[in-house]
Every structure is written in structure tokens, then in C-alpha cells.
C-alpha atoms as a PDB file:
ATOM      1  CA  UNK A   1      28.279  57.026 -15.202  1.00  0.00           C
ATOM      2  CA  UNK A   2      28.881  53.831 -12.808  1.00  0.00           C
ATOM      3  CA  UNK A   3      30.347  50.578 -14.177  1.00  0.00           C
ATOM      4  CA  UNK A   4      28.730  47.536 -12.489  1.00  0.00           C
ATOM      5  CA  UNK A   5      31.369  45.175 -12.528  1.00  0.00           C
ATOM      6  CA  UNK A   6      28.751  42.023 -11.614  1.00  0.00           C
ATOM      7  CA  UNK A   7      25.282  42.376 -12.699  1.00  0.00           C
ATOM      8  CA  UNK A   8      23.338  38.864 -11.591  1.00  0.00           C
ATOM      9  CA  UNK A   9      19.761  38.193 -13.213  1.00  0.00           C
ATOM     10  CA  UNK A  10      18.260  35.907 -14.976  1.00  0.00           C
ATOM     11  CA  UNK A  11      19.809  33.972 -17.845  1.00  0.00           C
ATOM     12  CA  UNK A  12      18.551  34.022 -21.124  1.00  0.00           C
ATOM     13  CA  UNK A  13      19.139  31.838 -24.126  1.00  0.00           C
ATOM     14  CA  UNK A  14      22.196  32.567 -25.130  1.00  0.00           C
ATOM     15  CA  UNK A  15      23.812  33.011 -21.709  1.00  0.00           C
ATOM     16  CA  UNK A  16      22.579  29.162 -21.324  1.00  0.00           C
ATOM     17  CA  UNK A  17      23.957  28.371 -24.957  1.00  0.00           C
ATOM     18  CA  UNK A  18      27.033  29.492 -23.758  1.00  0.00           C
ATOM     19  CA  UNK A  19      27.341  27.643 -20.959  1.00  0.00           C
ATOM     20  CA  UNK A  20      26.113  24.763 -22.985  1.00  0.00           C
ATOM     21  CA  UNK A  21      29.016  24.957 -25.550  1.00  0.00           C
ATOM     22  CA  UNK A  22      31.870  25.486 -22.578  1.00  0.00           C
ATOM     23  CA  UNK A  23      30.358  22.100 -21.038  1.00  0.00           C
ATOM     24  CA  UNK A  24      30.905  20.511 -24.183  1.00  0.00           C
ATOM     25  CA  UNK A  25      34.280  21.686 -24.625  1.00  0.00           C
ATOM     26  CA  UNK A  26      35.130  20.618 -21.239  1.00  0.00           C
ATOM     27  CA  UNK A  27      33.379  17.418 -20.286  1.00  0.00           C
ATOM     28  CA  UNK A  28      33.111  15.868 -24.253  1.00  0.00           C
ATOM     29  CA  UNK A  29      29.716  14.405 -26.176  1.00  0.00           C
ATOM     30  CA  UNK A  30      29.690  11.347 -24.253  1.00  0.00           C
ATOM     31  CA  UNK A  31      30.538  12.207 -20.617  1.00  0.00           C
ATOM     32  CA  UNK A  32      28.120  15.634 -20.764  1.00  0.00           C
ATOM     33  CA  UNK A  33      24.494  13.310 -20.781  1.00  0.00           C
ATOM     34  CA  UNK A  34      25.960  11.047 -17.875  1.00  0.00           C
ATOM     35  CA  UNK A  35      26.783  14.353 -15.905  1.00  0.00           C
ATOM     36  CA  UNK A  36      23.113  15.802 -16.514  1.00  0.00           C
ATOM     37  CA  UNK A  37      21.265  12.455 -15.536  1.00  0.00           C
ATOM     38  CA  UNK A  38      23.804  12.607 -12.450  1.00  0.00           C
ATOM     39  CA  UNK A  39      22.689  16.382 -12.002  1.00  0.00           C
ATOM     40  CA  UNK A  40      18.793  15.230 -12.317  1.00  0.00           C
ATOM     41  CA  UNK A  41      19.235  12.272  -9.741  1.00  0.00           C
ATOM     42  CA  UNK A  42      20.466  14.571  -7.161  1.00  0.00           C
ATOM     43  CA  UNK A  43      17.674  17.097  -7.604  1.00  0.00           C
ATOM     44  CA  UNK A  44      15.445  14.323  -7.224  1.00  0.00           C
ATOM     45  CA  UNK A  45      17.435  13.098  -4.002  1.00  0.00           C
ATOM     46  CA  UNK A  46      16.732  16.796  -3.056  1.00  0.00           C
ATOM     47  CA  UNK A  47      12.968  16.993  -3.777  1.00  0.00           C
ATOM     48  CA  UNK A  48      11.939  13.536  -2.042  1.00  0.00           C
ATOM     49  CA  UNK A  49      14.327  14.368   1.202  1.00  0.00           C
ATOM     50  CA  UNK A  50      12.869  17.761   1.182  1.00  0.00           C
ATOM     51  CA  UNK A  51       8.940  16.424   0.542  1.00  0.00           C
ATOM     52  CA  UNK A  52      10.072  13.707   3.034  1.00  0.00           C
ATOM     53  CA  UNK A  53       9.708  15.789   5.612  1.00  0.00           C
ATOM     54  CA  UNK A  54       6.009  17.241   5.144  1.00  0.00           C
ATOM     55  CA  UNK A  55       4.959  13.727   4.282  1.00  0.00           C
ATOM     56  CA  UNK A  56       6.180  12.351   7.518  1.00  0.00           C
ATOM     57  CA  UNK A  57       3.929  14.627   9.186  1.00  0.00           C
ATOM     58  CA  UNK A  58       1.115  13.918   7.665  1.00  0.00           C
ATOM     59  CA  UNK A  59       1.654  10.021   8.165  1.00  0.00           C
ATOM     60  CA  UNK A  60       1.801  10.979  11.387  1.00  0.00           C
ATOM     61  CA  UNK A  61      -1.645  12.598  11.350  1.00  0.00           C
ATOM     62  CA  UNK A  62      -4.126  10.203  11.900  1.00  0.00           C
ATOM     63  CA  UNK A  63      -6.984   9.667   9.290  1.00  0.00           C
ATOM     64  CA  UNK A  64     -10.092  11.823   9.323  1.00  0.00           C
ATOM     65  CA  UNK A  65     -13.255   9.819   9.177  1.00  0.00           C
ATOM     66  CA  UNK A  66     -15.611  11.631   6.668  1.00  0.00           C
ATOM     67  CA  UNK A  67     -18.695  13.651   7.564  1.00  0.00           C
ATOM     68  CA  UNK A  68     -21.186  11.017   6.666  1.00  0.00           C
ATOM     69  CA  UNK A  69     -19.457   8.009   7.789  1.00  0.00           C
ATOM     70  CA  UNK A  70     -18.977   9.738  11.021  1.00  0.00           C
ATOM     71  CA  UNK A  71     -22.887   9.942  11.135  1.00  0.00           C
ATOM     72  CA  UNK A  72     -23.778   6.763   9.848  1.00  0.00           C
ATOM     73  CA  UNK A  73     -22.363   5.399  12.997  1.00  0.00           C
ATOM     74  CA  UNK A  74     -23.293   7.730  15.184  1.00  0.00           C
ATOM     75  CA  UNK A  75     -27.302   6.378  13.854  1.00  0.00           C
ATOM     76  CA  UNK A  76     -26.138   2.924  14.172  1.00  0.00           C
ATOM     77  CA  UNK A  77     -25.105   3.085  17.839  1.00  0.00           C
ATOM     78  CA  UNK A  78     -28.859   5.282  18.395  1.00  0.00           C
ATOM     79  CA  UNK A  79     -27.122   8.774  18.777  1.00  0.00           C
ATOM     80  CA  UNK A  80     -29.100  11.791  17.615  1.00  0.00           C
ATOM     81  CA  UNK A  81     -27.497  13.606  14.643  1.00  0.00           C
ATOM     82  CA  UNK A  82     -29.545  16.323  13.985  1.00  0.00           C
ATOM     83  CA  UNK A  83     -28.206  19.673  14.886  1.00  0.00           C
ATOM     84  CA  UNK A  84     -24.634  18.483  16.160  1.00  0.00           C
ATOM     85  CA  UNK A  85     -21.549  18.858  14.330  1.00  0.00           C
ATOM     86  CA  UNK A  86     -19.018  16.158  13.386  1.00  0.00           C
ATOM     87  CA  UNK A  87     -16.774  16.925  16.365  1.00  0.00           C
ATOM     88  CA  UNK A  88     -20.006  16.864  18.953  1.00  0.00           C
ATOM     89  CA  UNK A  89     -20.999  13.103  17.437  1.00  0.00           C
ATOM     90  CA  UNK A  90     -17.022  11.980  17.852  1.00  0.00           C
ATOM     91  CA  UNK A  91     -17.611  12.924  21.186  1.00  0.00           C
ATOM     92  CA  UNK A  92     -20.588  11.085  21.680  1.00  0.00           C
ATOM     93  CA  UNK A  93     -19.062   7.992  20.149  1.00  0.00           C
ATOM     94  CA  UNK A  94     -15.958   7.846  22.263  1.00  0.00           C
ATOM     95  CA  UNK A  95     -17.850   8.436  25.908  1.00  0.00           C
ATOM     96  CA  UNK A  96     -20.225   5.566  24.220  1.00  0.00           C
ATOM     97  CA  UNK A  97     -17.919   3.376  23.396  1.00  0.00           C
ATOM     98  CA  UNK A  98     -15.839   4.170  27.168  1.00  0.00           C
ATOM     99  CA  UNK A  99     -18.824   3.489  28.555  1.00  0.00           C
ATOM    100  CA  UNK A 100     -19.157   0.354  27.155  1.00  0.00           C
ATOM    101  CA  UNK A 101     -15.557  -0.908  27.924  1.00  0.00           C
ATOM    102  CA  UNK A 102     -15.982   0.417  31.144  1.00  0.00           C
ATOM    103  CA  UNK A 103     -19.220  -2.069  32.046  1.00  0.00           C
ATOM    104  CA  UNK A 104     -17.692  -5.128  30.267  1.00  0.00           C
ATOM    105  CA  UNK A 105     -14.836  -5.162  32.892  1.00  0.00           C
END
């Protein structure tokens, strides 16, 4: 027989009353709700620094046109749709609209 001195898993409800009763003892009624609002401001800090980052990258990104809207113009300038896919009519529409720029200068 072994004797695990420290065990670590999760805590249960009375492990969490516990700790719930020393905080009281320590920090008192009225400081204890500032230090948990402190303690949830922090986690929120955390959270929007940490989302920060993924949501600067997809600012970054810039915006996808839809499938149809990319089509609609593609009919309004006279391209052909049928049969081509989204990235084929982008395409289209940029050497279009080069060649466009390019014979107004």
C-alpha cells in the first residue's frame, strides 16, 4: 500500500465550500464580492486579449462577396456564368475591369 501524498483532480462541492468559507474568514462579507468582480474583470481582460488576436485576423481578411452577387455582376458587365465557378467569374471581372483602366489612360 502507497500513500499519495498530493492527489490533484477535480473539485467537488464541498472542496469549493471549503474554500468558500476560508475566503470568508480571510477577506470578510464585504471585501469577498469586490475581490470576485475583480477576479471576473480580469478573466474578461483575458478572454477579449486572447479573442483579440483571432479577430484581428479576420479584420484583416478581406470580405468575401457572396456567390450570387458575384454573378449578378459578372451578367451586368455581359460575362457568361454558366458553367464557371465563383473564382473563374472574379477572374473575369478583374482582367475586365484592368482592361478597362488600362484603355481610359
Amino acid at each position: 500500500m502507497t500513500l499519495k501524498l498530493m492527489q490533484f483532480g477535480p473539485i467537488g462541492w464541498t472542496e469549493l465550500l471549503i474554500i468558500i468559507v476560508i475566503a470568508l474568514l480571510l477577506f470578510g462579507p464585504r471585501r469577498l464580492p469586490e475581490l470576485a468582480r475583480s477576479m471576473g474583470e480580469a478573466i474578461n481582460e483575458f478572454r477579449k486579449a486572447s479573442s483579440g488576436v483571432t479577430s484581428k485576423e479576420e479584420k484583416e481578411e478581406k470580405p468575401k462577396k457572396s456567390s450570387s452577387e458575384i454573378r449578378e455582376l459578372a451578367l451586368s458587365l455581359g460575362i457568361d456564368v454558366t458553367g464557371k465557378t465563383d473564382e473563374e467569374l472574379m477572374e473575369e471581372i478583374k482582367a475586365l475591369a484592368a482592361k478597362k483602366k488600362g484603355s481610359e489612360e
